[in-house]
Structure formats: structure tokens, C-alpha cells
Protein backbone atom coordinates (compact mmCIF):
# COMPACT_ATOMS: atom_id res chain seq x y z
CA UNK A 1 177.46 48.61 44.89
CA UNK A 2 177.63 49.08 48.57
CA UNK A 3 179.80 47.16 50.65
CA UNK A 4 178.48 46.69 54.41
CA UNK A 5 181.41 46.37 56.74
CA UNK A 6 181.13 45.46 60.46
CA UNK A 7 181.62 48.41 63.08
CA UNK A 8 184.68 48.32 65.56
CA UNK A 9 182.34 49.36 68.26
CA UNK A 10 179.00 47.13 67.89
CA UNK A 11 175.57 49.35 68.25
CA UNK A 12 173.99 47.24 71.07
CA UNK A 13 177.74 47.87 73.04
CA UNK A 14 177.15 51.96 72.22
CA UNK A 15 173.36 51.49 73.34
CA UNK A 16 174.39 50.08 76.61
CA UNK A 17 177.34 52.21 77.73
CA UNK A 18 175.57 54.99 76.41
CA UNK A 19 172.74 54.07 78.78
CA UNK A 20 174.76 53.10 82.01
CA UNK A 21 176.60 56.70 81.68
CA UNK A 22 173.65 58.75 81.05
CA UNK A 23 170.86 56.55 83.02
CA UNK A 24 166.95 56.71 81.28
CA UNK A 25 166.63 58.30 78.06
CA UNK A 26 164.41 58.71 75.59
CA UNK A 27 165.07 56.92 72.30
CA UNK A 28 165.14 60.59 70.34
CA UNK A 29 167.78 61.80 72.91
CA UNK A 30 169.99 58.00 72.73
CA UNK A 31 169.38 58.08 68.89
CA UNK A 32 171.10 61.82 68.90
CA UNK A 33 173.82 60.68 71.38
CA UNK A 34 174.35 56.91 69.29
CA UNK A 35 174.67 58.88 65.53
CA UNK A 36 178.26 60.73 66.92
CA UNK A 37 179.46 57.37 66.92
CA UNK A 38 177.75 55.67 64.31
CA UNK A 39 177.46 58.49 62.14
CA UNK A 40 175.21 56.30 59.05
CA UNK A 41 173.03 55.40 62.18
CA UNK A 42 169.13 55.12 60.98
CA UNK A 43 166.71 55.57 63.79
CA UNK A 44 164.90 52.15 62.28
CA UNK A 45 168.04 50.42 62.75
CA UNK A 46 168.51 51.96 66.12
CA UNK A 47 164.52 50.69 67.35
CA UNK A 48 165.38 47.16 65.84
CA UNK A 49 168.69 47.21 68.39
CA UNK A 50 166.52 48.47 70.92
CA UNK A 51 163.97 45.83 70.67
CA UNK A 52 166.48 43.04 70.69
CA UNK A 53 167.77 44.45 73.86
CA UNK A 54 164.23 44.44 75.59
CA UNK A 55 164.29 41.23 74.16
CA UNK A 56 166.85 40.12 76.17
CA UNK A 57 166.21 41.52 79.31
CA UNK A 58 169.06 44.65 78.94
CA UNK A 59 166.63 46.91 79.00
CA UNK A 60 163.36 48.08 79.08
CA UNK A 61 161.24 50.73 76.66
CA UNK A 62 158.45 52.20 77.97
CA UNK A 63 156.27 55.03 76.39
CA UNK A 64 156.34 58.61 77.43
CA UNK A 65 153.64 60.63 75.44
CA UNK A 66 152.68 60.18 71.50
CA UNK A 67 156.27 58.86 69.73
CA UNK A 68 158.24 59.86 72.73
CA UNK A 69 159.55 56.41 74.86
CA UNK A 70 161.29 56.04 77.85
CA UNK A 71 165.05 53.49 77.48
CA UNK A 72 166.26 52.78 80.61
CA UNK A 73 168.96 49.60 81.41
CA UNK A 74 167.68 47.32 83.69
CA UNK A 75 169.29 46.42 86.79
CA UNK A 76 171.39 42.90 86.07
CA UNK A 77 171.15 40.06 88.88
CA UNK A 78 174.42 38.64 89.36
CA UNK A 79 174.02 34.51 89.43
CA UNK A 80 174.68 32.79 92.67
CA UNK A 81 176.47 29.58 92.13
């Protein structure tokens, strides 16, 4: 029986820092760079954080050629009160 634990460091978190250091990615390139620190990492897992992210408004996925897309973090606007 496997036991699923939660991660110190949450995927979306490594997803977004990972993104602000290197700027746009592709998701093969951010997959390679997010499985050092979450080394039982699936790529499925990965494009279901992605999605929530786009989601959200983080950031945005565009495609690049056949299977290849583009994951770059979207600019944030900072609320005016």
C-alpha cells in the first residue's frame, strides 16, 4: 500500500519560481527542471498543475510546434486600493 504524503515545497510554488528565474519555457524543458525537485514528478501530473495555473491567470501555455508548448508567467497587476 502506498502512502501519499504532502511535499514541503508544493509543485505549483516550484512551477512558478522555476518560471520567474528562467522566464518562457517549454513544458518538456520545466518538466526536466521540476523532476530535480520532485523527483516522482509525472509529466501528467505536471500538465494538470499547469492547467490550473492558466486557470488562474499565473500563467499562460501556448503551443510551439506538434507536442512542443510555450509556459510563460504572466505579468501580475498589483490592485490599487
Amino acid at each position: 500500500m502506498t502512502s501519499k504524503t504532502w511535499k514541503p515545497y508544493p509543485l505549483r510554488t516550484v512551477v512558478v519560481e522555476l518560471l520567474q528565474r528562467k522566464g518562457a519555457t517549454t513544458d518538456t524543458e520545466l518538466y526536466n527542471m521540476a523532476k530535480e525537485i520532485h523527483s516522482d514528478l509525472g509529466f501528467n501530473v505536471l500538465n494538470k498543475e499547469l492547467m490550473r495555473l492558466e486557470i488562474e491567470g499565473i500563467i499562460n501555455v501556448s503551443a510551439l510546434a506538434r507536442g512542443k508548448r510555450r509556459v510563460e508567467l504572466l505579468k501580475r497587476k498589483r490592485r490599487t486600493k
